[in-house]
N, C-alpha and C. Protein backbone atom coordinates (compact mmCIF):
# COMPACT_ATOMS: atom_id res chain seq x y z
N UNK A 1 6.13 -0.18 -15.58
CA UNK A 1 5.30 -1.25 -16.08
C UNK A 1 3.86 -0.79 -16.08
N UNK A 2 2.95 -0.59 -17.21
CA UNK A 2 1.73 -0.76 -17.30
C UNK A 2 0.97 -2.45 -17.45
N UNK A 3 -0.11 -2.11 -17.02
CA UNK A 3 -1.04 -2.94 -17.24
C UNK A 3 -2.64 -2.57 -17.12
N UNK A 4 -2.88 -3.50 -17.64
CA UNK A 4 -4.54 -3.38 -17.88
C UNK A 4 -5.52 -4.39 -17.91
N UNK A 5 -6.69 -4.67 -17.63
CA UNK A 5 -7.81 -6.20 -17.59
C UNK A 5 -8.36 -6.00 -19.28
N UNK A 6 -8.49 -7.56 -19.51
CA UNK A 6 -8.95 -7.61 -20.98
C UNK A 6 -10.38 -7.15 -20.99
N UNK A 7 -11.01 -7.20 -19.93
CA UNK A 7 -12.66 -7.08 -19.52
C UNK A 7 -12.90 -6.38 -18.56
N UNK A 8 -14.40 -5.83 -17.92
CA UNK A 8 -14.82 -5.27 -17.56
C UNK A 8 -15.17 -6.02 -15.94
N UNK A 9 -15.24 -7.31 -15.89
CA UNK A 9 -14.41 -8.06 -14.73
C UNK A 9 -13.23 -8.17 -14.38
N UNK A 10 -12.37 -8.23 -15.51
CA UNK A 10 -10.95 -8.38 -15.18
C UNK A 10 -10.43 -6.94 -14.47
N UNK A 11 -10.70 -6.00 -15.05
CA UNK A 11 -10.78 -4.42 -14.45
C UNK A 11 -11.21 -4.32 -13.01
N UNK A 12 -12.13 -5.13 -12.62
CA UNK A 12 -12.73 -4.98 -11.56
C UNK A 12 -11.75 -6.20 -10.25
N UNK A 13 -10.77 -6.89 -11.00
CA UNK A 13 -10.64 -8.08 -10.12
C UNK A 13 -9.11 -6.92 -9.53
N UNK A 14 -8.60 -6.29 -10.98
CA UNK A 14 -7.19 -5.24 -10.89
C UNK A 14 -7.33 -4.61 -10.08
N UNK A 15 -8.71 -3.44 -9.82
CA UNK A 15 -9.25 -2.55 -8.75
C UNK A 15 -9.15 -2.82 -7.64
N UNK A 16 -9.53 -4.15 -7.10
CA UNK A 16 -9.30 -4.74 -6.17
C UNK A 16 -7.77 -5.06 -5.10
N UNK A 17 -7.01 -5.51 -6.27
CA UNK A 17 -5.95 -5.87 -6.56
C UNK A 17 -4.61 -5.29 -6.66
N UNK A 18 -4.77 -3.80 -6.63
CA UNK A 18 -3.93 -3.47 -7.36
C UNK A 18 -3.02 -2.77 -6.19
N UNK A 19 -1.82 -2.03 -6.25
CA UNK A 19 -1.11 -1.54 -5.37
C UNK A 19 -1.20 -0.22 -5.21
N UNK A 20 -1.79 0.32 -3.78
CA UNK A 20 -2.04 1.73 -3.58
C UNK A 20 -1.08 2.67 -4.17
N UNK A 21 -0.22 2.66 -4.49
CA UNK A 21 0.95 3.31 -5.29
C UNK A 21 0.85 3.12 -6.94
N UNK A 22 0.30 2.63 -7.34
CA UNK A 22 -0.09 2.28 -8.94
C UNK A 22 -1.20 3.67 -9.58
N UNK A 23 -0.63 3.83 -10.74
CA UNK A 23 -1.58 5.16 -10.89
C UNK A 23 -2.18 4.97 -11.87
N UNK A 24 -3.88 4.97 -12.15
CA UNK A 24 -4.79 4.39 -12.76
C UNK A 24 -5.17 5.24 -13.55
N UNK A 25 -5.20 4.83 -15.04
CA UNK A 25 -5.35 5.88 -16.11
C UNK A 25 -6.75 5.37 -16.39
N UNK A 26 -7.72 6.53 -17.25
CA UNK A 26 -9.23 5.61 -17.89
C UNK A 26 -9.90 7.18 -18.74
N UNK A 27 -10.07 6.87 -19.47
CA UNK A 27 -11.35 8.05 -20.41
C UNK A 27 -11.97 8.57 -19.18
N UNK A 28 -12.03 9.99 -19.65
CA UNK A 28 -13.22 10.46 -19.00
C UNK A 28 -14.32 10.39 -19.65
N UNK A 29 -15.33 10.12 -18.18
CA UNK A 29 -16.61 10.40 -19.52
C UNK A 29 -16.97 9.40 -20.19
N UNK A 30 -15.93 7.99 -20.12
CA UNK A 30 -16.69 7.21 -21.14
C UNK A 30 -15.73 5.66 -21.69
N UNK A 31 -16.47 5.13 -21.92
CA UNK A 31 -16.58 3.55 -21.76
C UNK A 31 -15.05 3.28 -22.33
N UNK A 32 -14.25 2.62 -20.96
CA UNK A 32 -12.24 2.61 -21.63
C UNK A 32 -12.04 1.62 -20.72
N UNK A 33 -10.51 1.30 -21.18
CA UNK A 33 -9.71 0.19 -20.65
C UNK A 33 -9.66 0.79 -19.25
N UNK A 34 -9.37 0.25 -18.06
CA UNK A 34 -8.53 0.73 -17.07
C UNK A 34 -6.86 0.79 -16.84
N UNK A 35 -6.22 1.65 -17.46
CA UNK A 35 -4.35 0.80 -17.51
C UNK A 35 -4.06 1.47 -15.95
N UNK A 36 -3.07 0.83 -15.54
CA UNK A 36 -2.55 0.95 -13.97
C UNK A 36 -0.99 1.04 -14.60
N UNK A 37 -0.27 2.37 -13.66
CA UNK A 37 1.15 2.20 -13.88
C UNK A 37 1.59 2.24 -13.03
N UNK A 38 2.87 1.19 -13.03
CA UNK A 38 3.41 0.79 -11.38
C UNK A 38 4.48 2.05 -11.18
N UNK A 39 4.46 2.51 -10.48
CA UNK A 39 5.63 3.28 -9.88
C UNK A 39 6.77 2.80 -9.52
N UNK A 40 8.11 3.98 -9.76
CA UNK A 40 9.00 3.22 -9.45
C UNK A 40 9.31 3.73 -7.78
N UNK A 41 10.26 2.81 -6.89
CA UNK A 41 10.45 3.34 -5.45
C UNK A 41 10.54 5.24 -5.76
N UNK A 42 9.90 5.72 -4.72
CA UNK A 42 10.54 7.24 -4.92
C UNK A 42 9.66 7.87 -5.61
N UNK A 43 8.91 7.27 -6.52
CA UNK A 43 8.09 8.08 -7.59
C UNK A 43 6.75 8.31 -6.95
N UNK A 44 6.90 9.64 -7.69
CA UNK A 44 4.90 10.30 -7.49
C UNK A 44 4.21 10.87 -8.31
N UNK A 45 3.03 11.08 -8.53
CA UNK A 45 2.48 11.41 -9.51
C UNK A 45 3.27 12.78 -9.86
N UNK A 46 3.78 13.47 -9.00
CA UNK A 46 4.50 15.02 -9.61
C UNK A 46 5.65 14.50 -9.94
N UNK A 47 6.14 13.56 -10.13
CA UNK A 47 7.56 13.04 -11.05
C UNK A 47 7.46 12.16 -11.86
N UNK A 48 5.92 11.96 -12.63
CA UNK A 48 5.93 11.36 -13.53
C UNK A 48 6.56 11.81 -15.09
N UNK A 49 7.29 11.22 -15.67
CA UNK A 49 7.70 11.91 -17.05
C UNK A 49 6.62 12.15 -17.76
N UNK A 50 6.32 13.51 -18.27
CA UNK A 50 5.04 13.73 -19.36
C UNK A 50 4.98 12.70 -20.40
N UNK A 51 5.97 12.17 -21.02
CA UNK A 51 5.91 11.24 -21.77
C UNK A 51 5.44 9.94 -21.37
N UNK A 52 5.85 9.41 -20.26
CA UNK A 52 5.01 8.48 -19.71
C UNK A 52 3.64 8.58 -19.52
N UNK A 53 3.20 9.09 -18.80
CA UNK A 53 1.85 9.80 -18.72
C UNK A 53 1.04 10.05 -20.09
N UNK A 54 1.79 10.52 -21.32
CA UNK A 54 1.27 10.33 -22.45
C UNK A 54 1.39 9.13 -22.81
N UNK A 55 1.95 7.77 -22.98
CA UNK A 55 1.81 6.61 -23.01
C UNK A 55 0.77 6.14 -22.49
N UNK A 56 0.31 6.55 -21.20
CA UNK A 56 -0.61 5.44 -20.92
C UNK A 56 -1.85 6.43 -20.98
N UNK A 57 -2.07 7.48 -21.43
CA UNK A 57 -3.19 8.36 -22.01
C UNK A 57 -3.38 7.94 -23.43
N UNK A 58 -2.71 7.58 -24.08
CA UNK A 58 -2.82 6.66 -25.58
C UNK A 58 -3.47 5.17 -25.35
N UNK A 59 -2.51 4.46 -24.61
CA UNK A 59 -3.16 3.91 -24.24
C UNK A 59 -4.50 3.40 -23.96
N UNK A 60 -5.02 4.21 -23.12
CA UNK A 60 -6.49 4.11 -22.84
C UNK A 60 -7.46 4.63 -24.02
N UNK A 61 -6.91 5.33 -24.37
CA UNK A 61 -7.76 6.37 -25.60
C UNK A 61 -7.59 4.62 -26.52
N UNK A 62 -6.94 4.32 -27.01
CA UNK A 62 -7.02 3.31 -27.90
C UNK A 62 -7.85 2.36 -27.85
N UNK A 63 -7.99 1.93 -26.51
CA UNK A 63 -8.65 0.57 -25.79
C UNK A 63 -10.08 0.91 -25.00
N UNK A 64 -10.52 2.61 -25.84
CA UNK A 64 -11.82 3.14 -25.47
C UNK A 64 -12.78 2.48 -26.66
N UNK A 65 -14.19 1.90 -26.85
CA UNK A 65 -14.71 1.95 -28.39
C UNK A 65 -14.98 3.22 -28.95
N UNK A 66 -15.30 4.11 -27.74
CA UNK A 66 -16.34 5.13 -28.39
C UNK A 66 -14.96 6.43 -28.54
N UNK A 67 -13.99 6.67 -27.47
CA UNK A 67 -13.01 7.41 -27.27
C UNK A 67 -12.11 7.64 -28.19
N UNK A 68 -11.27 6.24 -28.78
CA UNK A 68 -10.89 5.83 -29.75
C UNK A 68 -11.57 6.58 -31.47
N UNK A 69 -12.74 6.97 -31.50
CA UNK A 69 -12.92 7.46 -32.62
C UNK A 69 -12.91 8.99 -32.53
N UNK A 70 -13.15 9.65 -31.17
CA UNK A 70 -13.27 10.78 -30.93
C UNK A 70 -11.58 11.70 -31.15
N UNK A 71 -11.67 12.74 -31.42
CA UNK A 71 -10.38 13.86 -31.05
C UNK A 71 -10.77 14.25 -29.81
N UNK A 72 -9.93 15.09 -28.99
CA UNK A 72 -9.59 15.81 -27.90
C UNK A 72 -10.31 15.26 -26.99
N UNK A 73 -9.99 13.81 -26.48
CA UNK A 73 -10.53 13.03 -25.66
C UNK A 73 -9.93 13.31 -24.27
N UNK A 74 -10.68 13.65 -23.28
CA UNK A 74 -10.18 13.74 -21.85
C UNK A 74 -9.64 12.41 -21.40
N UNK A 75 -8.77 12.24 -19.91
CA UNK A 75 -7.79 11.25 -19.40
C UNK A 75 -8.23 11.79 -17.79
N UNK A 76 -8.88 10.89 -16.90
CA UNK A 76 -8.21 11.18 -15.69
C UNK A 76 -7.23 10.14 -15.33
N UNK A 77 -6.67 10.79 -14.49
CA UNK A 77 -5.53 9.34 -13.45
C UNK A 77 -5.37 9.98 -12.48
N UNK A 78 -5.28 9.53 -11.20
CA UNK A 78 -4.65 9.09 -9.86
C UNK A 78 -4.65 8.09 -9.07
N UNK A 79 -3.86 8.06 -7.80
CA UNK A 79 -3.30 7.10 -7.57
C UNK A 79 -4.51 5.90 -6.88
N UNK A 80 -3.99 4.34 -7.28
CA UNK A 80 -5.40 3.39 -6.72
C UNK A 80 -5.81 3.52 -5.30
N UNK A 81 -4.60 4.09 -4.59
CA UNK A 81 -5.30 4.23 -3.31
C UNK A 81 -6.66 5.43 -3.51
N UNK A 82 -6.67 5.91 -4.08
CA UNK A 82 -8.05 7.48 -4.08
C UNK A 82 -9.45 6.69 -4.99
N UNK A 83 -8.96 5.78 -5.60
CA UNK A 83 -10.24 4.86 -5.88
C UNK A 83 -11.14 4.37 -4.69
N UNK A 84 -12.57 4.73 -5.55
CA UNK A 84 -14.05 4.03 -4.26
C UNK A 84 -14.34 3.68 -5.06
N UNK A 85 -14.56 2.37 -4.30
CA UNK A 85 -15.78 1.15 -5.49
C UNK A 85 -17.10 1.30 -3.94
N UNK A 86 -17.85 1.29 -4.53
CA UNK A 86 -18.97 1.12 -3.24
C UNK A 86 -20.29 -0.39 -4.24
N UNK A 87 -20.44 -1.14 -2.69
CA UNK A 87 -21.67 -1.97 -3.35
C UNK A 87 -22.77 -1.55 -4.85
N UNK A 88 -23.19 -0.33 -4.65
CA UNK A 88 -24.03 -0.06 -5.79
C UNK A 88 -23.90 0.33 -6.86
N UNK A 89 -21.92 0.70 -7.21
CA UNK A 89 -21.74 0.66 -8.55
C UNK A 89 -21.83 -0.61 -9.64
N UNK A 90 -21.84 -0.39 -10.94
CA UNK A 90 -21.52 -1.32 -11.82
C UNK A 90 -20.42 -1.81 -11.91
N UNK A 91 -19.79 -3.23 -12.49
CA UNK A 91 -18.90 -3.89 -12.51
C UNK A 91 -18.26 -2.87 -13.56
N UNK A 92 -16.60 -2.47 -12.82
CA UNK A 92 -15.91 -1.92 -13.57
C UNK A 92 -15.78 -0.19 -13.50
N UNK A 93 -16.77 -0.08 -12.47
CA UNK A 93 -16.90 1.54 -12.54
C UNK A 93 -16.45 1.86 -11.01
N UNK A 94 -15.92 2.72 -10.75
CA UNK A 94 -15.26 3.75 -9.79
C UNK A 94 -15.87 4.62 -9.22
N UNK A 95 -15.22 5.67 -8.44
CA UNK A 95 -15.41 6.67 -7.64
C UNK A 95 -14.25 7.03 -7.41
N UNK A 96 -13.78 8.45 -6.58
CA UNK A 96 -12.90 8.66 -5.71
C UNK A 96 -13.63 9.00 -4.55
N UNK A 97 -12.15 9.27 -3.88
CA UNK A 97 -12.16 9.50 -2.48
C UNK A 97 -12.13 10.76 -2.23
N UNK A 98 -11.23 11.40 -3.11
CA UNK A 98 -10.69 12.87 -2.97
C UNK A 98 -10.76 13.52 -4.52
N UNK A 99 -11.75 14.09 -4.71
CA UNK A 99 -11.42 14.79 -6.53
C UNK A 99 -10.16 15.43 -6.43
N UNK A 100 -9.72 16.47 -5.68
CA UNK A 100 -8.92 16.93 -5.82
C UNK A 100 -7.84 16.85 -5.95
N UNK A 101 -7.69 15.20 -5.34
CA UNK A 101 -6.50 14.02 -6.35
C UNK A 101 -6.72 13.53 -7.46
N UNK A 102 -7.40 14.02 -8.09
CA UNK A 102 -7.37 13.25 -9.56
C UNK A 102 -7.11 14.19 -10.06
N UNK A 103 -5.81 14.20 -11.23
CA UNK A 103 -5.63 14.66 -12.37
C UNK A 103 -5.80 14.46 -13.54
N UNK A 104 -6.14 15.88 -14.52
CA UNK A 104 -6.64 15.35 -16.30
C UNK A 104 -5.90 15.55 -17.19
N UNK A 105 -5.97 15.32 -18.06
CA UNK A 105 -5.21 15.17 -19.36
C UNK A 105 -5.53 15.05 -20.46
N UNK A 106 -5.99 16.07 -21.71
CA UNK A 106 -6.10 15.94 -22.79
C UNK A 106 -5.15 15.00 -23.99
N UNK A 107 -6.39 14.09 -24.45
CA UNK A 107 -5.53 13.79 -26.18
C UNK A 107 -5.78 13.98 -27.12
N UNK A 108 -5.48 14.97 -27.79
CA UNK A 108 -5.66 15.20 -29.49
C UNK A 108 -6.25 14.42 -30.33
N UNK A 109 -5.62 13.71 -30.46
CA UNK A 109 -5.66 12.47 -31.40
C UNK A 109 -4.94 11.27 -31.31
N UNK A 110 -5.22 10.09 -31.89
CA UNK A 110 -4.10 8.94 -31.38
C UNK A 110 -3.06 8.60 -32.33
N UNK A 111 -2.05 8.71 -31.67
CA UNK A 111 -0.66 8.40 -32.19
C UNK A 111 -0.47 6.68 -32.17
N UNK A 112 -0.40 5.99 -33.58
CA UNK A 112 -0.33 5.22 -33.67
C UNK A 112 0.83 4.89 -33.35
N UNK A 113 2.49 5.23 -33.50
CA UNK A 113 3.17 4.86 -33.06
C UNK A 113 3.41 4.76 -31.89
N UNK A 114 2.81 5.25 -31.10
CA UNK A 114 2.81 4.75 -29.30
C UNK A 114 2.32 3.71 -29.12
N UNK A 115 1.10 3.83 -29.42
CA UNK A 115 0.27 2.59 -29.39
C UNK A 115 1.04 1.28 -30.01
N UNK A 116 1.49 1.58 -31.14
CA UNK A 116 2.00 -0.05 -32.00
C UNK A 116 3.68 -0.17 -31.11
N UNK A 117 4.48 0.81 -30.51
CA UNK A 117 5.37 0.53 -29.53
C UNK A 117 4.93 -0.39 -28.46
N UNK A 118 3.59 0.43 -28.01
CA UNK A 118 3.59 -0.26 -26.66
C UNK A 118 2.92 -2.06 -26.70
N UNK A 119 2.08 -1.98 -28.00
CA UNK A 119 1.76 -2.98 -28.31
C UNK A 119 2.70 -4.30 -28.27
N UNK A 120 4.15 -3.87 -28.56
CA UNK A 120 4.75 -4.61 -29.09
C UNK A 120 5.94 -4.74 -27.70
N UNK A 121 5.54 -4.22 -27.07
CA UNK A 121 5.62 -5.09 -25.64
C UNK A 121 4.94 -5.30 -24.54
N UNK A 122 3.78 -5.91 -25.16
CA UNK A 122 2.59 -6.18 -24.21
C UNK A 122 2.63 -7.89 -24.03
N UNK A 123 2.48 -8.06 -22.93
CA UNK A 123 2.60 -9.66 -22.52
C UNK A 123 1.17 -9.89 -21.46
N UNK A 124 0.75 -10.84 -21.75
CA UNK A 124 -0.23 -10.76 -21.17
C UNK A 124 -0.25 -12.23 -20.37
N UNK A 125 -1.06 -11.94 -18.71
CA UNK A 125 -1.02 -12.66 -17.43
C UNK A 125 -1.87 -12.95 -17.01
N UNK A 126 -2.40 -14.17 -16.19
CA UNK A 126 -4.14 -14.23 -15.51
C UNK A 126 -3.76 -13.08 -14.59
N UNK A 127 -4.94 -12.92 -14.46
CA UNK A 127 -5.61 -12.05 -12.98
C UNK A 127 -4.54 -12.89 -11.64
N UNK A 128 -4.59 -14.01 -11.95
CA UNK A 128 -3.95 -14.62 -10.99
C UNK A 128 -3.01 -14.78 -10.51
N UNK A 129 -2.18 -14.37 -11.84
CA UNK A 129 -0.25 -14.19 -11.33
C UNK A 129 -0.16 -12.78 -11.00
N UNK A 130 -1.31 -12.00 -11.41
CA UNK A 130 -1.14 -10.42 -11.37
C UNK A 130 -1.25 -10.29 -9.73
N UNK A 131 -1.77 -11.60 -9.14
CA UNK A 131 -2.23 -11.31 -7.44
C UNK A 131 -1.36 -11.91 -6.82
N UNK A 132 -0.66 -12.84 -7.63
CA UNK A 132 0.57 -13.81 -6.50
C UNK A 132 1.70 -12.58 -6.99
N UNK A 133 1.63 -11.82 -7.67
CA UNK A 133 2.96 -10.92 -7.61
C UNK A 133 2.85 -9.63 -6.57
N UNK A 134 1.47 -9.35 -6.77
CA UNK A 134 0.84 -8.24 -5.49
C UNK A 134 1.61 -9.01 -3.95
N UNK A 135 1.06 -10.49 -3.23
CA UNK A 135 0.78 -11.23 -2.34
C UNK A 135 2.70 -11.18 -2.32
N UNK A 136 3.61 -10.96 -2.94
CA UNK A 136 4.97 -11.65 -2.70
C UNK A 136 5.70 -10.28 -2.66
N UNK A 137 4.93 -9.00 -3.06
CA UNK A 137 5.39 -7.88 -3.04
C UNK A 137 5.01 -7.73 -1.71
N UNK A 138 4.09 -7.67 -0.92
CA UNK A 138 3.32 -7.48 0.09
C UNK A 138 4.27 -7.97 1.26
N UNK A 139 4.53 -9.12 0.90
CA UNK A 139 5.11 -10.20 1.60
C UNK A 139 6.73 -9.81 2.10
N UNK A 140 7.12 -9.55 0.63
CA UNK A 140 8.71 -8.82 0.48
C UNK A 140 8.39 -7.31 1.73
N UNK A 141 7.78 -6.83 1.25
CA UNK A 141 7.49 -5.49 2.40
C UNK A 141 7.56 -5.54 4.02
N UNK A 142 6.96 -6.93 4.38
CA UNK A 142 6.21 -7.06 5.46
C UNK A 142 7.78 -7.58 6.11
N UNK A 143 8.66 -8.55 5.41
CA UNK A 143 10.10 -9.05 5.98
C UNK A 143 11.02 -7.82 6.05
N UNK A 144 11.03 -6.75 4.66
CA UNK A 144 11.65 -5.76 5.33
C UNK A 144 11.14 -5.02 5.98
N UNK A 145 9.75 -4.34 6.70
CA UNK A 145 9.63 -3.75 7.70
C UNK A 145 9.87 -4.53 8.80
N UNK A 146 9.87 -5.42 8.78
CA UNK A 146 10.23 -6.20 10.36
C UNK A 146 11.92 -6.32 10.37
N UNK A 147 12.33 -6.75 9.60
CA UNK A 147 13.71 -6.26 9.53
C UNK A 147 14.68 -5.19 9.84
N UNK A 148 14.01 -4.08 9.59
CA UNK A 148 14.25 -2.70 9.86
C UNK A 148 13.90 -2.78 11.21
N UNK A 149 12.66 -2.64 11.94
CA UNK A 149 12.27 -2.84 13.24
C UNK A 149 13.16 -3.59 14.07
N UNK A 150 13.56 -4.97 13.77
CA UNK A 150 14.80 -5.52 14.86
C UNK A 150 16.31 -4.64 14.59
N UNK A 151 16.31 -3.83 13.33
CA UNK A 151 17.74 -3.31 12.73
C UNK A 151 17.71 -1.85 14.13
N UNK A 152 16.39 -1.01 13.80
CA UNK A 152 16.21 -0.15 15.08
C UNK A 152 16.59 -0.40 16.40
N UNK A 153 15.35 -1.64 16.88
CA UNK A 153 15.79 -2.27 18.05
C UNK A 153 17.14 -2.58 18.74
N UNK A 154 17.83 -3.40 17.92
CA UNK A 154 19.23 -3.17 17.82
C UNK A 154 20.21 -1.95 18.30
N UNK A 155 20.08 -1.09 17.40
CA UNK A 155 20.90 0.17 17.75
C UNK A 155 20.17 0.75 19.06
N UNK A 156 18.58 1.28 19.17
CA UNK A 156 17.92 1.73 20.63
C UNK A 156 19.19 0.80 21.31
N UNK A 157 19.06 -0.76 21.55
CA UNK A 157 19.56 -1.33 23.06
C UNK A 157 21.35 -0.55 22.93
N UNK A 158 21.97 -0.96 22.12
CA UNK A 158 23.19 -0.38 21.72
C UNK A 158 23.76 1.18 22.18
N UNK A 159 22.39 2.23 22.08
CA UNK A 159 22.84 3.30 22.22
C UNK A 159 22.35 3.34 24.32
N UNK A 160 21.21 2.85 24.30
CA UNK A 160 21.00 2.66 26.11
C UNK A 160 22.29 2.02 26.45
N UNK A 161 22.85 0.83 25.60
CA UNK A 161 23.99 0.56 27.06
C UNK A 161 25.23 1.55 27.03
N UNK A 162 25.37 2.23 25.85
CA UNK A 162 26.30 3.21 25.98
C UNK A 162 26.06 4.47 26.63
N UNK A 163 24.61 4.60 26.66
CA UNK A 163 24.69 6.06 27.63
C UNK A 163 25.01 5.34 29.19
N UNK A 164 24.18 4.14 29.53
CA UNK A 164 24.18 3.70 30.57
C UNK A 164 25.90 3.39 31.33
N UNK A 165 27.13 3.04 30.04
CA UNK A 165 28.42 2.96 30.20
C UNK A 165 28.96 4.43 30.93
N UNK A 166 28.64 5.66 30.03
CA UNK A 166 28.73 6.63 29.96
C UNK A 166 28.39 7.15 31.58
N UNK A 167 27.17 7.24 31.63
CA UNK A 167 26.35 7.29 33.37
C UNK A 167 27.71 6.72 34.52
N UNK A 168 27.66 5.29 34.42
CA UNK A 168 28.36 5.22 35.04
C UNK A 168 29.79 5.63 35.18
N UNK A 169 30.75 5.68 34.46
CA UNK A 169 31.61 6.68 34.26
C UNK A 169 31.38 7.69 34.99
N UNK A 170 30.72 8.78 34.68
CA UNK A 170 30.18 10.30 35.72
C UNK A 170 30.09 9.83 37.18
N UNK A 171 29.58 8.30 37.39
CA UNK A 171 29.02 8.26 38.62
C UNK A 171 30.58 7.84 39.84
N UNK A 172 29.97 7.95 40.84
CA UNK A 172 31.04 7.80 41.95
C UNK A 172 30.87 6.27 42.33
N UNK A 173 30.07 5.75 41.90
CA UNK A 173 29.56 4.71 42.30
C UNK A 173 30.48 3.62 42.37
N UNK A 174 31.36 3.84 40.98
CA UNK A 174 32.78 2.67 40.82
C UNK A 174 33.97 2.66 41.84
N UNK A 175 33.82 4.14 42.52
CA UNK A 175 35.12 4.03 43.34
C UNK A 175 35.09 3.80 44.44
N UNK A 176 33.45 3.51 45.30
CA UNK A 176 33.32 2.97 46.46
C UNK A 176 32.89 2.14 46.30
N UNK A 177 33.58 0.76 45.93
CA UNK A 177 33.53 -0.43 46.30
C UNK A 177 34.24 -1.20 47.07
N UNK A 178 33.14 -1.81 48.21
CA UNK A 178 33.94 -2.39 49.80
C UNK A 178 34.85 -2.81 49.75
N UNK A 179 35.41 -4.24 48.47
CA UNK A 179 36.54 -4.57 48.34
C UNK A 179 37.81 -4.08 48.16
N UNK A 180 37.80 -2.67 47.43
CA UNK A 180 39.00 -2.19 47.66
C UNK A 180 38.88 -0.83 48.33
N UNK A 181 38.29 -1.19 49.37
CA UNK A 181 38.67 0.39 50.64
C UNK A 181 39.12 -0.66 51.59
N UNK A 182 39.92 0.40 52.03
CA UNK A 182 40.81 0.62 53.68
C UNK A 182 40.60 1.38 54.29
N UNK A 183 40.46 0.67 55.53
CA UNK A 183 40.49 2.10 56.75
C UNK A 183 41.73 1.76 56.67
N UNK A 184 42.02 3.52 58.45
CA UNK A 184 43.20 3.17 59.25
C UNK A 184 43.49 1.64 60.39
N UNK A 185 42.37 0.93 60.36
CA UNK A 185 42.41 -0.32 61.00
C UNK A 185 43.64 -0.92 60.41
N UNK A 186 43.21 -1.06 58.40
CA UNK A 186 43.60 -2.17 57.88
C UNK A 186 45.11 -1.87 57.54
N UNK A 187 45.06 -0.66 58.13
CA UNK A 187 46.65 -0.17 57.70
C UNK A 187 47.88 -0.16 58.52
N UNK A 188 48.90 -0.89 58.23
CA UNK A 188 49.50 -1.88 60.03
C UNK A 188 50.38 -0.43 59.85
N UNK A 189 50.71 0.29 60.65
CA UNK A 189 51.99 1.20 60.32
C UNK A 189 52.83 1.09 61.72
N UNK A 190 53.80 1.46 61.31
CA UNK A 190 55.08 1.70 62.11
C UNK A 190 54.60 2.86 63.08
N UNK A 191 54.33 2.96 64.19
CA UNK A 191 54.05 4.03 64.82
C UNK A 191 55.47 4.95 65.10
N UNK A 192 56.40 5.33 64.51
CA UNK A 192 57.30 5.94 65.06
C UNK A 192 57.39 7.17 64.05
N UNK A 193 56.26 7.34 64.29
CA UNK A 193 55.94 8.97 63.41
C UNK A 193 56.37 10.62 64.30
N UNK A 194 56.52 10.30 65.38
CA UNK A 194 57.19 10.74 66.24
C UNK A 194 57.98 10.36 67.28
């Protein structure tokens, strides 16, 4: 799933917003959409399909004003966690954290049939459902890590009482118990052993 803000606030509300695992495409160099692509479980930027990656490099190139007219337009993307917004940028503008996580990508020229594909399944959402779906993903996460945690817990007590079964077993401890020892007191015998 891609997505993108219609504006240069809306971009800025996504930035905010968005899921450290989402990988953020934009012109280099120059005035573009921001598109975000969600990853699937498992996925990383080194298993992205080139073709995907060229989708949302069209993408942006399209939804650039100035990019859009240019050939051999540069692309960075990486992932939203390596995004810095700091107080003194402009609304809509970035930083990283790490250059050496960001990767580039040349585009030739724009392929209208990507563009009029992807167009033609573009649906568009407030900012606001884009955050109650973040807030329920978040949410979904937070029940299965705690889930997992009592699923652990679980097996830890499970495997202690079995070593602890085990222990005792080895130990001598089971076979001297007062109730069933005898002396020679408790033992009436026939003295005619000789």
């Amino acid at each position: 799933m891609m997505y993108m803000g219609l504006d240069k606030h809306e971009n800025e509300e996504l930035i905010k917003h968005s899921w450290p695992e989402d990988v953020w495409f934009h012109v280099d160099k120059l005035s573009s959409a921001h598109v975000y692509l969600r990853l699937q479980p498992g996925q990383t930027l080194d298993t992205l399909p080139e073709a995907v990656v060229m989708d949302c490099c069209q993408l942006v190139k399209a939804n650039s004003i100035q990019g859009n007219k240019e050939n051999n337009v540069g692309i960075v993307y990486t992932l939203a966690s390596n995004l810095k917004k700091t107080g003194d940028m402009d609304t809509g503008q970035v930083g990283f954290h790490d250059q050496k996580a960001v990767r580039r990508a040349r585009v030739e020229k724009r392929i209208n049939e990507i563009v009029n594909r992807l167009d033609k399944t573009k649906t568009e959402k407030s900012t606001q459902k884009f955050i109650e779906e973040k807030e329920e993903r978040d949410k979904k996460e937070r029940e299965d890590k705690r889930r997992e945690a009592r699923e652990q817990k679980a097996r830890e007590a499970e495997e202690a009482k079995r070593n602890q079964e085990e222990a005792s077993l080895k130990s001598y401890s089971n076979l001297m118990k007062p109730d069933q020892m005898k002396s020679n007191r408790d033992i009436q015998d026939d003295d005619d052993f000789m």
